[in-house]
Every structure is written in structure tokens, then in C-alpha cells.
C-alpha atoms as a PDB file:
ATOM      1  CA  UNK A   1       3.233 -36.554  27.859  1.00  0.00           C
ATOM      2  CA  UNK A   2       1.874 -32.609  27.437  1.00  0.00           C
ATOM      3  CA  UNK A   3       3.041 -30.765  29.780  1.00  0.00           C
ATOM      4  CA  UNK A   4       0.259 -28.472  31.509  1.00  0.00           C
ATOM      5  CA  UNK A   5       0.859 -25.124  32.377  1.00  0.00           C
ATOM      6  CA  UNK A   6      -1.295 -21.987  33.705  1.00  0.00           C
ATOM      7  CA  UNK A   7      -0.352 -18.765  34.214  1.00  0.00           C
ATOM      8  CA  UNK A   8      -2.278 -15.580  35.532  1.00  0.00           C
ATOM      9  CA  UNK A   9      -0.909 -13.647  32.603  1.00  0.00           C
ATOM     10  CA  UNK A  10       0.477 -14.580  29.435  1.00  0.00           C
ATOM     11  CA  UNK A  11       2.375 -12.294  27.197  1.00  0.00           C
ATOM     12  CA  UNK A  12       2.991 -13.432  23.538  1.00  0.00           C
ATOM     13  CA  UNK A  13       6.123 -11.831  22.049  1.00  0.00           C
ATOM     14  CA  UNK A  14       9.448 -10.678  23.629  1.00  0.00           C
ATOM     15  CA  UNK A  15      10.457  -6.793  22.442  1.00  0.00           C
ATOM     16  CA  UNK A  16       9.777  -4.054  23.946  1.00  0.00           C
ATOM     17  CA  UNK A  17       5.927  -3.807  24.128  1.00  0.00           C
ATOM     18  CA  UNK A  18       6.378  -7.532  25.209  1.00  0.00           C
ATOM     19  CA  UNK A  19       9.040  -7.174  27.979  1.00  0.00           C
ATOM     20  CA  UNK A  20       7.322  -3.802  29.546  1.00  0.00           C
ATOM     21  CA  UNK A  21       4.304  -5.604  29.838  1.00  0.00           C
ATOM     22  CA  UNK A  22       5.913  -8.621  31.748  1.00  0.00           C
ATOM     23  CA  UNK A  23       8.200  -5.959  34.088  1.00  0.00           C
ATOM     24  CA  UNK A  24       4.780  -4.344  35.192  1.00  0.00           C
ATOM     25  CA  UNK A  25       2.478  -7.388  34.935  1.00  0.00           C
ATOM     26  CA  UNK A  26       5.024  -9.185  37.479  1.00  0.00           C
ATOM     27  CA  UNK A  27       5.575  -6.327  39.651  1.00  0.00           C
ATOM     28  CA  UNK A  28       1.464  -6.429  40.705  1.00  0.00           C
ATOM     29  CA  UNK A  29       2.418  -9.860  41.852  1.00  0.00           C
ATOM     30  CA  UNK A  30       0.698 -12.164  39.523  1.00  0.00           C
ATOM     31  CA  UNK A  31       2.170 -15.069  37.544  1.00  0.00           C
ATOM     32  CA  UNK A  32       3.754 -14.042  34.130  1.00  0.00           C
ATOM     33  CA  UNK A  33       4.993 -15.965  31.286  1.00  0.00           C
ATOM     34  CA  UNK A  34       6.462 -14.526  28.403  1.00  0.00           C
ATOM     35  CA  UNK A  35       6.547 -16.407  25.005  1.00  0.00           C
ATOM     36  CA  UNK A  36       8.825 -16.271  21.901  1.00  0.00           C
ATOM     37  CA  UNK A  37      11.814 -16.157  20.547  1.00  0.00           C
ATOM     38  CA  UNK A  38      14.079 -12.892  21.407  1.00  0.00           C
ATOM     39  CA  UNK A  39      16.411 -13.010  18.352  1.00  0.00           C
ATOM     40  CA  UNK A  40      13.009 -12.850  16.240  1.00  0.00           C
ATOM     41  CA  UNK A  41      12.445  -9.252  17.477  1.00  0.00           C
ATOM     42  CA  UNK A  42      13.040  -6.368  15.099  1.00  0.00           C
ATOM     43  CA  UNK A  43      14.857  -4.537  18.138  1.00  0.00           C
ATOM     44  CA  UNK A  44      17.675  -7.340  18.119  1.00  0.00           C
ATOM     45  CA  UNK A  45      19.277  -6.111  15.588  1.00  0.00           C
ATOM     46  CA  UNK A  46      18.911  -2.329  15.560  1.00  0.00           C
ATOM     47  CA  UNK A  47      20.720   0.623  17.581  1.00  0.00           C
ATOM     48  CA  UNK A  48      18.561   2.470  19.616  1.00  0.00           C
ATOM     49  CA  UNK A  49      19.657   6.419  19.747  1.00  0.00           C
ATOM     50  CA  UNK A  50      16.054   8.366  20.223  1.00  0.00           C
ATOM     51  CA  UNK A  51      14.575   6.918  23.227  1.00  0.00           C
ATOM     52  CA  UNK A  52      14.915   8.842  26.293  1.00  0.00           C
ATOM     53  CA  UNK A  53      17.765   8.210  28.074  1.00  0.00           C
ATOM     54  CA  UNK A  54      19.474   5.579  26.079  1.00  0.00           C
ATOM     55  CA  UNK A  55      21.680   6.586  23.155  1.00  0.00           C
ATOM     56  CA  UNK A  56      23.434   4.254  20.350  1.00  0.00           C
ATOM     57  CA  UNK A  57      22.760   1.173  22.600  1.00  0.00           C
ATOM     58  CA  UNK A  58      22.821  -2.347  20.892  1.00  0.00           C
ATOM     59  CA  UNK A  59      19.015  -4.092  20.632  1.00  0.00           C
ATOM     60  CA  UNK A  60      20.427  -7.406  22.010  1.00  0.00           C
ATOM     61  CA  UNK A  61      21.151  -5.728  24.673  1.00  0.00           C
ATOM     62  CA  UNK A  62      18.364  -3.814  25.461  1.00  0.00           C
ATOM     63  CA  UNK A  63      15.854  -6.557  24.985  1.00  0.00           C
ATOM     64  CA  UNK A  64      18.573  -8.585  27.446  1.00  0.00           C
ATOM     65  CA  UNK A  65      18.722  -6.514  30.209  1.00  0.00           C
ATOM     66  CA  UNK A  66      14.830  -6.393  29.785  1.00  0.00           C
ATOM     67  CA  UNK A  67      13.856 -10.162  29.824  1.00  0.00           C
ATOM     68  CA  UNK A  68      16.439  -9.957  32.949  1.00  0.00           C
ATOM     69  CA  UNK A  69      13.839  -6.855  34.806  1.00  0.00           C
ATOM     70  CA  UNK A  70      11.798  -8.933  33.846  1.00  0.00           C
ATOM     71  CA  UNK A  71      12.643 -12.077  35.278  1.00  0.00           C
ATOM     72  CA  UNK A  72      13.825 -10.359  38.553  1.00  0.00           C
ATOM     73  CA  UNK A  73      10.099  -9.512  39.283  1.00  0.00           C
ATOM     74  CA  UNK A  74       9.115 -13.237  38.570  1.00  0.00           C
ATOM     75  CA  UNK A  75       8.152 -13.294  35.146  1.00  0.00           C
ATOM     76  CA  UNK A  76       8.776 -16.571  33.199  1.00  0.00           C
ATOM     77  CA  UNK A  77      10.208 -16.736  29.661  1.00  0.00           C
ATOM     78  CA  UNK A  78       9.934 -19.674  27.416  1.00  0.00           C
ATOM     79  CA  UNK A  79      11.204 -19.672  23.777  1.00  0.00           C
ATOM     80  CA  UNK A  80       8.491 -20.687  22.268  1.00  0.00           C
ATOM     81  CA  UNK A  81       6.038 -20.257  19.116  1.00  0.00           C
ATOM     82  CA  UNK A  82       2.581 -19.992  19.820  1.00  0.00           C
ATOM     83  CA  UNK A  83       0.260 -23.064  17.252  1.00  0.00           C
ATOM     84  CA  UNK A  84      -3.238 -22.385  18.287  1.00  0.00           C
ATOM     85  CA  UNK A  85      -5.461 -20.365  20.945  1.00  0.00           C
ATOM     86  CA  UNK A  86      -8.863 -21.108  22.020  1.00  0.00           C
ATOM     87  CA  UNK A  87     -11.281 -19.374  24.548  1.00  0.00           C
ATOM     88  CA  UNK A  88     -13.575 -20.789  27.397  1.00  0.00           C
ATOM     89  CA  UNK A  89     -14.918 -18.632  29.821  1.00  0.00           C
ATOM     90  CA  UNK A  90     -12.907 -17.262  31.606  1.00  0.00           C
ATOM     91  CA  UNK A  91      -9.601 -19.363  30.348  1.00  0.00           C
ATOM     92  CA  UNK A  92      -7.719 -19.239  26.727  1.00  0.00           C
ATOM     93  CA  UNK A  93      -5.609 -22.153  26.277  1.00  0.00           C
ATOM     94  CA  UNK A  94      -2.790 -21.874  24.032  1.00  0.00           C
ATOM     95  CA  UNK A  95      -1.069 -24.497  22.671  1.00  0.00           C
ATOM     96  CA  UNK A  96       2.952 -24.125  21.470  1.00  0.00           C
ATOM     97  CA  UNK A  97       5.196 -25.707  18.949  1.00  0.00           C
ATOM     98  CA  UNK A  98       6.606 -27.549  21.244  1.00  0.00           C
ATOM     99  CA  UNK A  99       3.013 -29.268  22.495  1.00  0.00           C
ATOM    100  CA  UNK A 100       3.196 -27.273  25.914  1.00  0.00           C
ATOM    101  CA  UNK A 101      -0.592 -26.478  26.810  1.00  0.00           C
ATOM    102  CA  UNK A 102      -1.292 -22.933  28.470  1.00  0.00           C
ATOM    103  CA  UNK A 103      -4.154 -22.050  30.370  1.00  0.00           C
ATOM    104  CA  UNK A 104      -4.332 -18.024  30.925  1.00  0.00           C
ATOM    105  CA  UNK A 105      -7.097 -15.485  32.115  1.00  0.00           C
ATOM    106  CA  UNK A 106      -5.087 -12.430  30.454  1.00  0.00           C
ATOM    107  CA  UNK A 107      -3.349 -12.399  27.367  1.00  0.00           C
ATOM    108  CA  UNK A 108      -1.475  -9.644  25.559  1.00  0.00           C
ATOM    109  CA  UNK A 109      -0.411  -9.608  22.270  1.00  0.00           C
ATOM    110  CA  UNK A 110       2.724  -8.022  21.529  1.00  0.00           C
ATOM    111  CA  UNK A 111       4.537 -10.280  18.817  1.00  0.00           C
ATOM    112  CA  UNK A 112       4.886  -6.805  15.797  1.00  0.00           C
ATOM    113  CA  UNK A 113       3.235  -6.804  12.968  1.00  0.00           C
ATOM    114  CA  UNK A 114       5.464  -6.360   9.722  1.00  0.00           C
ATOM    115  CA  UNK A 115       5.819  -9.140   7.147  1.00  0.00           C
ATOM    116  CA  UNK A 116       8.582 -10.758   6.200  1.00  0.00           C
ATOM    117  CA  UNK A 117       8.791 -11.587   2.438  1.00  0.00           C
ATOM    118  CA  UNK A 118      10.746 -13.438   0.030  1.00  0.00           C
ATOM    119  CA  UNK A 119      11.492 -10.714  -2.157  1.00  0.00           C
ATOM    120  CA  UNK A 120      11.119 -12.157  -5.112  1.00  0.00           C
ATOM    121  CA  UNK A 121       9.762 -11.839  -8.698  1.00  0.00           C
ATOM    122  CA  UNK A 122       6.043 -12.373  -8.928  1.00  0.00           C
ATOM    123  CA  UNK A 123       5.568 -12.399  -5.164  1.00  0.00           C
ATOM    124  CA  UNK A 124       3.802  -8.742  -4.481  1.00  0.00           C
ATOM    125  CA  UNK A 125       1.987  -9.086  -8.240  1.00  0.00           C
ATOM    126  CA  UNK A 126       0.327 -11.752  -7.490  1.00  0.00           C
ATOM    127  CA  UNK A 127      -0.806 -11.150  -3.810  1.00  0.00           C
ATOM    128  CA  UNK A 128      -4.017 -12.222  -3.325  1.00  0.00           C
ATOM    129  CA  UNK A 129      -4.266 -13.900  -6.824  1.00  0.00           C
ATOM    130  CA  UNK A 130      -2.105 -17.008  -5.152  1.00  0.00           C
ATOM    131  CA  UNK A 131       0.049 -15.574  -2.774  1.00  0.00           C
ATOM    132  CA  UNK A 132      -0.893 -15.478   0.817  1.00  0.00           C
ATOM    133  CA  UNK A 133       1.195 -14.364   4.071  1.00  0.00           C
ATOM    134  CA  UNK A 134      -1.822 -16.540   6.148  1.00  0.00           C
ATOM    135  CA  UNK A 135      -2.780 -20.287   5.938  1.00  0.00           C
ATOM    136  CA  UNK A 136      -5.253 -20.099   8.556  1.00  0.00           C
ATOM    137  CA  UNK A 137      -6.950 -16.611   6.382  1.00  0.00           C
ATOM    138  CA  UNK A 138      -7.006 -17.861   2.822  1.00  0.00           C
ATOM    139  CA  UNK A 139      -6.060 -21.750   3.146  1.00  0.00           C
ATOM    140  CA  UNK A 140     -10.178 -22.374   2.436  1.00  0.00           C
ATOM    141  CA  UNK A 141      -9.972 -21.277  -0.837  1.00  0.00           C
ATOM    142  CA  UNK A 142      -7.430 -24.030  -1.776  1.00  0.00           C
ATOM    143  CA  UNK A 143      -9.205 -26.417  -1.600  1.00  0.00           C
ATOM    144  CA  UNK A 144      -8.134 -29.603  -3.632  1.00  0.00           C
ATOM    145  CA  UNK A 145      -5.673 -27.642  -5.503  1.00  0.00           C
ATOM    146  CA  UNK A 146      -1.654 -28.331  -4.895  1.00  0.00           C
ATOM    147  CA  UNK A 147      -0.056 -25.527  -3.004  1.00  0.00           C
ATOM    148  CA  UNK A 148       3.158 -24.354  -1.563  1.00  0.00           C
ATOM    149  CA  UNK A 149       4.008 -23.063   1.910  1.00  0.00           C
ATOM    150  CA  UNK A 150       7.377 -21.532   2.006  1.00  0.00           C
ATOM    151  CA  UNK A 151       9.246 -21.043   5.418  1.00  0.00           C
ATOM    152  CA  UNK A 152      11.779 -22.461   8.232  1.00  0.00           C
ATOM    153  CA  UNK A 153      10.055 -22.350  11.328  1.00  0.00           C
ATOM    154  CA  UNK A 154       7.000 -23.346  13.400  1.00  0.00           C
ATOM    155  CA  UNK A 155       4.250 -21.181  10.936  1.00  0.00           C
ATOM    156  CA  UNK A 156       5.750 -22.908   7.972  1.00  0.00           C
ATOM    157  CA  UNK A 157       5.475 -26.442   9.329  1.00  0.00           C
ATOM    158  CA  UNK A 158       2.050 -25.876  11.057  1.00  0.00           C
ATOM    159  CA  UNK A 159       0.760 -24.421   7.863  1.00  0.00           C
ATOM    160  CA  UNK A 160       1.691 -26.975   5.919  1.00  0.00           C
ATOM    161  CA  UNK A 161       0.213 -29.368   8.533  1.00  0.00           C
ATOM    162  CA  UNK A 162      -3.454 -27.429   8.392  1.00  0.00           C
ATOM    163  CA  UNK A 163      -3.610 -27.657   4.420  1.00  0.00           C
ATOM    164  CA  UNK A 164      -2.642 -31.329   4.749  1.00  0.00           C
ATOM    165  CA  UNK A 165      -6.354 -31.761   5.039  1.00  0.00           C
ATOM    166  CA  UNK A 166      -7.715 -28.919   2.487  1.00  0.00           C
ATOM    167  CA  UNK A 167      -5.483 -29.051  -0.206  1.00  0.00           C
ATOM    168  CA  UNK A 168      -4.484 -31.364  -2.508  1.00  0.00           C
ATOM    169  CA  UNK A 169      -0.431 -31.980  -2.852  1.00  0.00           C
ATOM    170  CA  UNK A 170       1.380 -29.831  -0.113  1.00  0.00           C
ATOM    171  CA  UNK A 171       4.601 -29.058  -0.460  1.00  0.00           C
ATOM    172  CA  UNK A 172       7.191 -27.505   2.040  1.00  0.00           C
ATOM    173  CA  UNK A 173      10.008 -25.352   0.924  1.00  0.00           C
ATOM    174  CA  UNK A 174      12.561 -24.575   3.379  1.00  0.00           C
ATOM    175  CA  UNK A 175      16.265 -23.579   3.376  1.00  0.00           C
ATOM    176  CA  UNK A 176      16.567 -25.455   6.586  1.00  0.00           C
ATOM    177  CA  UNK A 177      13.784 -26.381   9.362  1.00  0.00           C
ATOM    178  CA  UNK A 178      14.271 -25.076  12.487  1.00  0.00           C
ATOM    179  CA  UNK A 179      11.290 -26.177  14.701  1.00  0.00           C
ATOM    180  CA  UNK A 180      10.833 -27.584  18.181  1.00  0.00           C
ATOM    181  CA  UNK A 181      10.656 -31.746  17.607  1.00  0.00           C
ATOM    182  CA  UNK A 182       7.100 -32.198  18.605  1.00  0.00           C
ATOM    183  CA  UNK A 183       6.269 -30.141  15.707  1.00  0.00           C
ATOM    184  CA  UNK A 184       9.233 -31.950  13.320  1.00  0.00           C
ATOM    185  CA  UNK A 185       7.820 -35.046  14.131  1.00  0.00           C
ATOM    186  CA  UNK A 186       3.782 -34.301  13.216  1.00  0.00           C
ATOM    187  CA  UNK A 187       5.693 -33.136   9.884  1.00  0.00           C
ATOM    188  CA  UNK A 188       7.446 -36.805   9.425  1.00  0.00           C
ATOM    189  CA  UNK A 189       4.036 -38.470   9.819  1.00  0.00           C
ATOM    190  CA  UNK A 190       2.004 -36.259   7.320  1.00  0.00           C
ATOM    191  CA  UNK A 191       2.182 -36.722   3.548  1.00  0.00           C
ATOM    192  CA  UNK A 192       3.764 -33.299   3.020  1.00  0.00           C
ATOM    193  CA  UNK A 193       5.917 -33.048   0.980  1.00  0.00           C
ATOM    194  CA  UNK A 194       9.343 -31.536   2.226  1.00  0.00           C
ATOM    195  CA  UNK A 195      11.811 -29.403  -0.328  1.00  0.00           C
ATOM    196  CA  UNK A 196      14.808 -28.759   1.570  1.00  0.00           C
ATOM    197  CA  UNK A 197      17.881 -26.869   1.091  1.00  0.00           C
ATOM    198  CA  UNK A 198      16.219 -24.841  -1.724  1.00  0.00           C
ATOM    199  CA  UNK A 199      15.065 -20.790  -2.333  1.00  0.00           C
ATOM    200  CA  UNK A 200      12.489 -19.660  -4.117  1.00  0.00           C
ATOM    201  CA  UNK A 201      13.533 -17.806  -7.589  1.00  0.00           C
ATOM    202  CA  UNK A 202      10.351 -16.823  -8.706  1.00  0.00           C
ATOM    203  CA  UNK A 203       6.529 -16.890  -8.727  1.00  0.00           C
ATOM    204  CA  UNK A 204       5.270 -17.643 -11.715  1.00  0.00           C
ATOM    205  CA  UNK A 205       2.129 -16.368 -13.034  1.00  0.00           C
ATOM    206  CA  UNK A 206       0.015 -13.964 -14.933  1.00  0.00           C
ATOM    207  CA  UNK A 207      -3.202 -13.451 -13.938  1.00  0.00           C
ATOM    208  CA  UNK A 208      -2.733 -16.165 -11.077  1.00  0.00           C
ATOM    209  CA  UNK A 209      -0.114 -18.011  -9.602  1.00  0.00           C
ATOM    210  CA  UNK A 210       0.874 -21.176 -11.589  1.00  0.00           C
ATOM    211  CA  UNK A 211       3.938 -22.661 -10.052  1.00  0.00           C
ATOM    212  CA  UNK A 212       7.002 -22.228  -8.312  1.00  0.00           C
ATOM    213  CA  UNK A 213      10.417 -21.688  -9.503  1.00  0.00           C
ATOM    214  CA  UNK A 214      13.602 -22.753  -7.153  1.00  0.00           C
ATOM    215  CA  UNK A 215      16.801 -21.562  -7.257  1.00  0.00           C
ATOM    216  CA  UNK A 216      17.691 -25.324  -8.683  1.00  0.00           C
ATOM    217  CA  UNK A 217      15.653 -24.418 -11.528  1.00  0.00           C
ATOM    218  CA  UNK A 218      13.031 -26.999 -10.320  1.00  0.00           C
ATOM    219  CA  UNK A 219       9.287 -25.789 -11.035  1.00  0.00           C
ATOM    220  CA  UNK A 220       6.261 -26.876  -9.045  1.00  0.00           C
ATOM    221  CA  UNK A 221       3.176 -26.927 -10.092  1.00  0.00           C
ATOM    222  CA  UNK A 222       1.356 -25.306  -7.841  1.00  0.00           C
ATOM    223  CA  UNK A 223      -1.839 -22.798  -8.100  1.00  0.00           C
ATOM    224  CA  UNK A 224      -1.372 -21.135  -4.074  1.00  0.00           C
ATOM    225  CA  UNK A 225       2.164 -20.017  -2.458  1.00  0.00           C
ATOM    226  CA  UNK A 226       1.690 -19.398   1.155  1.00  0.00           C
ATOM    227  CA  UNK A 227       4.652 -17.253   2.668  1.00  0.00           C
ATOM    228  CA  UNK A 228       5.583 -18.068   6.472  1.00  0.00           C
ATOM    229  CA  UNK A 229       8.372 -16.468   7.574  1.00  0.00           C
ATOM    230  CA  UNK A 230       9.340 -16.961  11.614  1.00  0.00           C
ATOM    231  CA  UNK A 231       6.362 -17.475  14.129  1.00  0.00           C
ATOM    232  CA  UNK A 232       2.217 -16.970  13.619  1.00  0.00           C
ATOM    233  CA  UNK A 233       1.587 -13.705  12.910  1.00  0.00           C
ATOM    234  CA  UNK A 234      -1.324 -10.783  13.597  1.00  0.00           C
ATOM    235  CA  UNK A 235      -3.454 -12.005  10.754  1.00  0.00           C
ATOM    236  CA  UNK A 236      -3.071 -15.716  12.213  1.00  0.00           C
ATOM    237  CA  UNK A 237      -4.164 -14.630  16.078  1.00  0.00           C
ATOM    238  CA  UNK A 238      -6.755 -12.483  15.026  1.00  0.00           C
ATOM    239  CA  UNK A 239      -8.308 -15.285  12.140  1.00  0.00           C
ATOM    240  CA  UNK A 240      -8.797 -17.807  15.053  1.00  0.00           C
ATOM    241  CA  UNK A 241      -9.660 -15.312  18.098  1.00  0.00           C
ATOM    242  CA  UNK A 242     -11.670 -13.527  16.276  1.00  0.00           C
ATOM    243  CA  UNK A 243      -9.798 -10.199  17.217  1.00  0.00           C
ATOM    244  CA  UNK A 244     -10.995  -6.756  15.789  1.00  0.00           C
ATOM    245  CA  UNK A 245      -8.675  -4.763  13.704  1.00  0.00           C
ATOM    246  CA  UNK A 246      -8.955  -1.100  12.384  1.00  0.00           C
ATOM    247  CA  UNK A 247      -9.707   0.095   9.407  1.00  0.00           C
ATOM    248  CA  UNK A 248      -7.294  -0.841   6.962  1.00  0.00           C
ATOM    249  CA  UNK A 249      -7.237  -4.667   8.395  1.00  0.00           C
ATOM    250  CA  UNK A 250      -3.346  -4.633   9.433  1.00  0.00           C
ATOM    251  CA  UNK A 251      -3.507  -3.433  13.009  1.00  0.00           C
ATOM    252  CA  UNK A 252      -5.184  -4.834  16.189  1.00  0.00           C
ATOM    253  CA  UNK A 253      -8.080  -1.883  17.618  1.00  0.00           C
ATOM    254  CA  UNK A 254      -7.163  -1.201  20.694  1.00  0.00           C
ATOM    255  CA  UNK A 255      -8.591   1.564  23.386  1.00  0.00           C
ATOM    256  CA  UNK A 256      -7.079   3.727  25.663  1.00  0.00           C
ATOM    257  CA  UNK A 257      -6.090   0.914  27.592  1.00  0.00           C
ATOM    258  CA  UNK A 258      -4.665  -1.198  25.359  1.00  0.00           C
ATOM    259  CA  UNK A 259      -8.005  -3.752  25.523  1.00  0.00           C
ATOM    260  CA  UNK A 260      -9.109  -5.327  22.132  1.00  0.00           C
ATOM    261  CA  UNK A 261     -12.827  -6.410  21.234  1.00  0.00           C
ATOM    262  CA  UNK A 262     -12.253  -9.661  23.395  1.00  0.00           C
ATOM    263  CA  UNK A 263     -12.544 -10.019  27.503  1.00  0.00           C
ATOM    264  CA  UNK A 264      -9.271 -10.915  28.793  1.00  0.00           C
ATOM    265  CA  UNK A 265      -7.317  -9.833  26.022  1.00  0.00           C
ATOM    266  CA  UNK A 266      -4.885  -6.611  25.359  1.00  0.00           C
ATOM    267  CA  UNK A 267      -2.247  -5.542  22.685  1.00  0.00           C
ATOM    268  CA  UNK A 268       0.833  -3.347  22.514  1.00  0.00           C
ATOM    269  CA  UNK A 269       3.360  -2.431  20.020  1.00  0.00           C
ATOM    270  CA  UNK A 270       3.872  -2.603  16.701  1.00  0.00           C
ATOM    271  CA  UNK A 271       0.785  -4.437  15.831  1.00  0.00           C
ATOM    272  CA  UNK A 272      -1.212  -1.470  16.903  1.00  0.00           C
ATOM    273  CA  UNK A 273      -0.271   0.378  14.342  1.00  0.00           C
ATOM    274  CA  UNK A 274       2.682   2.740  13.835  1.00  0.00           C
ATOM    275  CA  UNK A 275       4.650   5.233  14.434  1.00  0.00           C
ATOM    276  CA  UNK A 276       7.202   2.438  14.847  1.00  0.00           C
ATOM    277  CA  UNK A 277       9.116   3.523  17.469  1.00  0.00           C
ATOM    278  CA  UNK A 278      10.513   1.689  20.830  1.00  0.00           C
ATOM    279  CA  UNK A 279       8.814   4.970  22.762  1.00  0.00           C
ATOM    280  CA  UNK A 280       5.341   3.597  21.858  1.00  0.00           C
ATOM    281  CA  UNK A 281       6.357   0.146  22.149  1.00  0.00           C
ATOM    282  CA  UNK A 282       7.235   0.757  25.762  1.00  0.00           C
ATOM    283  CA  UNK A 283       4.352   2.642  26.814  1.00  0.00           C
ATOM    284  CA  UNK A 284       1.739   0.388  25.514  1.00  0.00           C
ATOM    285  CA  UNK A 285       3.316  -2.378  26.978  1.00  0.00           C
ATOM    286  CA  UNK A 286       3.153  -0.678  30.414  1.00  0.00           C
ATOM    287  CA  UNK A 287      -0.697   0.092  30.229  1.00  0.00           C
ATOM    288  CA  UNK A 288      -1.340  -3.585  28.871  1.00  0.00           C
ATOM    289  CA  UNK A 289       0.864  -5.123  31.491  1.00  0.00           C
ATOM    290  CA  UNK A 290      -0.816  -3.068  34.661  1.00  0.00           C
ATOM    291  CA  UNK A 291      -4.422  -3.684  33.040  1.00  0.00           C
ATOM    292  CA  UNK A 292      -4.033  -7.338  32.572  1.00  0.00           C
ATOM    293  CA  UNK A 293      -2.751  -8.062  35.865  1.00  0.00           C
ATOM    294  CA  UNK A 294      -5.743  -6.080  38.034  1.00  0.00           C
ATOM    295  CA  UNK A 295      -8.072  -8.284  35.498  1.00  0.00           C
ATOM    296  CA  UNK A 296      -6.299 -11.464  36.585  1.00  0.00           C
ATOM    297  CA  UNK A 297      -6.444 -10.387  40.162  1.00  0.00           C
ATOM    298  CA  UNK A 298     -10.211  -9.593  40.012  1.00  0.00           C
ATOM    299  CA  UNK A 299     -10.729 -12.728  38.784  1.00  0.00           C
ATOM    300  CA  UNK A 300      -9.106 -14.801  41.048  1.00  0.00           C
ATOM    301  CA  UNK A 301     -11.104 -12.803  43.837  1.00  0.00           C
ATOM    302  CA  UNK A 302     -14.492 -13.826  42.248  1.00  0.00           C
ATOM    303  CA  UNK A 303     -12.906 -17.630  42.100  1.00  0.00           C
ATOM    304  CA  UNK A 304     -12.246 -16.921  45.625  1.00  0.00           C
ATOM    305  CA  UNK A 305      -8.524 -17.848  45.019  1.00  0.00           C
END
């Protein structure tokens, strides 16, 4: 059975844009859930020694003792990958990798914005002549035609799952799946076809992408390569919602306030553009978290809840 869940805010992404928004969202006394997976944050792994304050401090622990402010106010966390989001006045429902179905008046986006690529031979030559960092952005233009989508987790598998019914022969490259078992089993009753325990070695192509190389020396035949490392990313949210981005098409717009194009909906961090620095991260997250909440409030006093 899906489990059913609303919340007056929803945050998606846990570093520090993420966790700032849920510490001040929470504090206005609204209901705040925060989705994602912690260890996927850049932060996690980095020492922080040039925010105020805080010098040669672990990430892990930073972004712990956060999600614990945070959850000391009342915010909820689930670990989590965000599938899909769709809007109806005044609600966007959001479904996860783990089939949980979340009903939300404000959203904020706050899940970064750098890709994560192979690193391979052929893959940044033959970007956008093949290779594609976004299923839901270029999977259209595969139609019929036998593709590759290259990943572990749930952007890989629902990827895969979306050009099931575009494409021609899908296959799935992994090192090892690691996704929630709704999603594993959706993959187990589709005709993808699943290459496990095997790297990519090369893209091959000239002038477009031709096949696949593995590390086993195995070659697929494939004319698209779609590259989906860790959860949906900026280019996947903004595809379906619609969301406006700046001028060079890698950053969410944003004003003073942290509000995007769309009612309801705010953005922080990273994937507003750069410098890239926790500072920013922090504040943005505090403006987005405050905004969304009197939004959610205001609304609620129209509903007369």
C-alpha cells in the first residue's frame, strides 16, 4: 500500500542550504520534511576551515549536528530520492523511490548542482552528440534507437524505466544497484536489460556515439549513453516543473528571496549558482526556509486551517 504523506514544507536535499532551511522552516512552527540522502552531499566529505566560526571541522559532522538542529525544532528527515513532482493548485505531490507520495504547499530545492561523471574516454567529446547527464531532457530524441543508462542508484533505475517506453533496447550498467525495493522491483518487471558488476571503459564514437565499451571488453551497441550518477538532478526538477534557470542553463533563477519562476517554490545553494562556498549555502537556506514557511502559514489561513 502507498503510504500518504503531507507536509507544510518540504525541503529536497540535506547539506547545508538544505539543513538551514529545515532549522528555520521548523522554528516558525510549520511541518518540515527533509529528503535525501546525507552521505550524497559534497560537504560529507570535505573539511570546513573558512566559515565563520568553525575551523578544520569534519563535513559528517557538520551536516550531523545539523540534521540533529534540525530535528530538535521538529523537522522530519527521510532518506529518500525524489522520482517525480507534479503541481495542482495549491499542492505539489512528489513521489519517492521508495513509492512514498508527498503532498506539500512549499518546496525548496536545495539538492547542488555539479555533475558527477564517469571520467572516461569519449564521454565529454561526445556530449550532446550521444551523451546525456538527463533522461527526462534528451530521452525524446531516442526514440527507437538502443541506448544505455549508466548508474547505481534511484536516477539510473528510473531512467532506465522512462526509456523503457521510448527507446528501443535499454540497457542498465551498474557496478552494483543500490535502490529502495519498490524501485528494484519495477526494474525486475521491465524488459531492461541489467549489466551488473561492470564499468564503463570507453565511449565510442566519432561524430556520434556508437557503442559502449566495458571494462570486460564487452561492446554494446548502442547510439545514446545516458549518465546517472546518485539522485535526480537540477536539469531533471527543472525539465518536469518547468523551473526557470539563468542564463547559461545550469543554475536555478532565483530573487532576493530565494523564490523561483513557480508559486510555492524556492532554491538555495549550490544550484543557484556559485561561489561554492558553505557561507552562501547557509544563508540562502535561511531566507528560503523563513519564506517558505510564512507562505505555508498564509495558506493554511486562507484554507481556514
Amino acid at each position: 500500500m502507498t503510504e500518504h504523506l503531507t507536509f507544510d514544507v518540504v525541503i529536497l536535499g540535506t547539506g547545508p542550504a538544505g539543513l538551514q532551511a529545515a532549522i528555520h522552516a521548523a522554528r516558525k512552527k510549520v511541518s518540515v520534511l527533509v529528503l535525501g540522502k546525507q552521505t550524497k552531499s559534497s560537504l560529507f566529505h570535505a573539511h570546513i576551515e573558512n566559515f565563520c566560526c568553525i575551523f578544520n571541522i569534519p563535513g559528517e559532522q557538520i551536516l550531523e549536528t545539523g540534521r540533529k538542529q534540525a530535528e530538535t525544532f521538529g523537522a522530519v528527515f527521510i532518506e529518500d530520492d525524489v522520482m517525480h513532482i507534479t503541481y495542482e493548485k495549491p499542492l505539489y505531490q512528489i513521489t519517492t523511490e521508495s513509492g512514498k507520495q508527498i503532498d506539500t504547499m512549499g518546496l525548496i530545492i536545495a539538492t547542488g548542482a555539479r555533475r558527477k561523471r564517469l571520467g572516461v574516454p569519449g564521454e565529454k567529446e561526445l556530449l550532446g552528440k550521444g551523451v546525456s547527464y538527463c533522461v527526462d531532457c534528451d530521452g525524446n530524441f531516442f526514440r527507437n534507437q538502443d541506448v544505455a543508462v549508466v548508474g547505481e542508484g534511484s536516477a539510473a533505475v528510473d531512467g532506465a524505466l522512462s526509456l523503457e517506453g521510448v527507446a528501443g533496447k535499454v540497457y542498465l550498467v551498474s557496478r552494483k544497484l543500490e535502490v529502495a525495493d519498490f524501485l528494484l522491483s519495477q526494474l525486475e518487471q521491465s524488459k531492461v536489460t541489467v549489466v551488473e558488476n561492470r564499468r564503463v571503459k570507453t565511449v565510442l564514437g566519432d561524430q556520434a556515439v556508437s557503442g559502449l565499451e566495458l571494462d570486460d571488453g564487452t561492446v554494446l551497441d548502442v547510439s545514446g549513453v545516458f549518465i546517472e550518477l546518485g539522485a535526480k538532478g537540477l536539469m531533471e526538477i527543472a525539465s518536469s516543473l518547468a523551473v526557470a534557470l539563468d542564463d547559461t542553463m545550469q543554475y536555478i533563477k532565483t530573487d532576493k528571496h530565494q523564490a523561483t519562476n513557480l508559486p510555492g517554490v524556492w532554491a538555495a545553494g549550490d544550484i543557484c549558482g556559485p561561489p561554492w562556498q558553505m557561507a552562501k549555502a547557509v544563508g540562502e537556506g535561511c531566507v528560503a526556509g523563513i519564506e517558505a514557511a510564512v507562505y505555508a502559514k498564509k495558506l493554511k489561513r486562507k484554507a481556514g486551517q
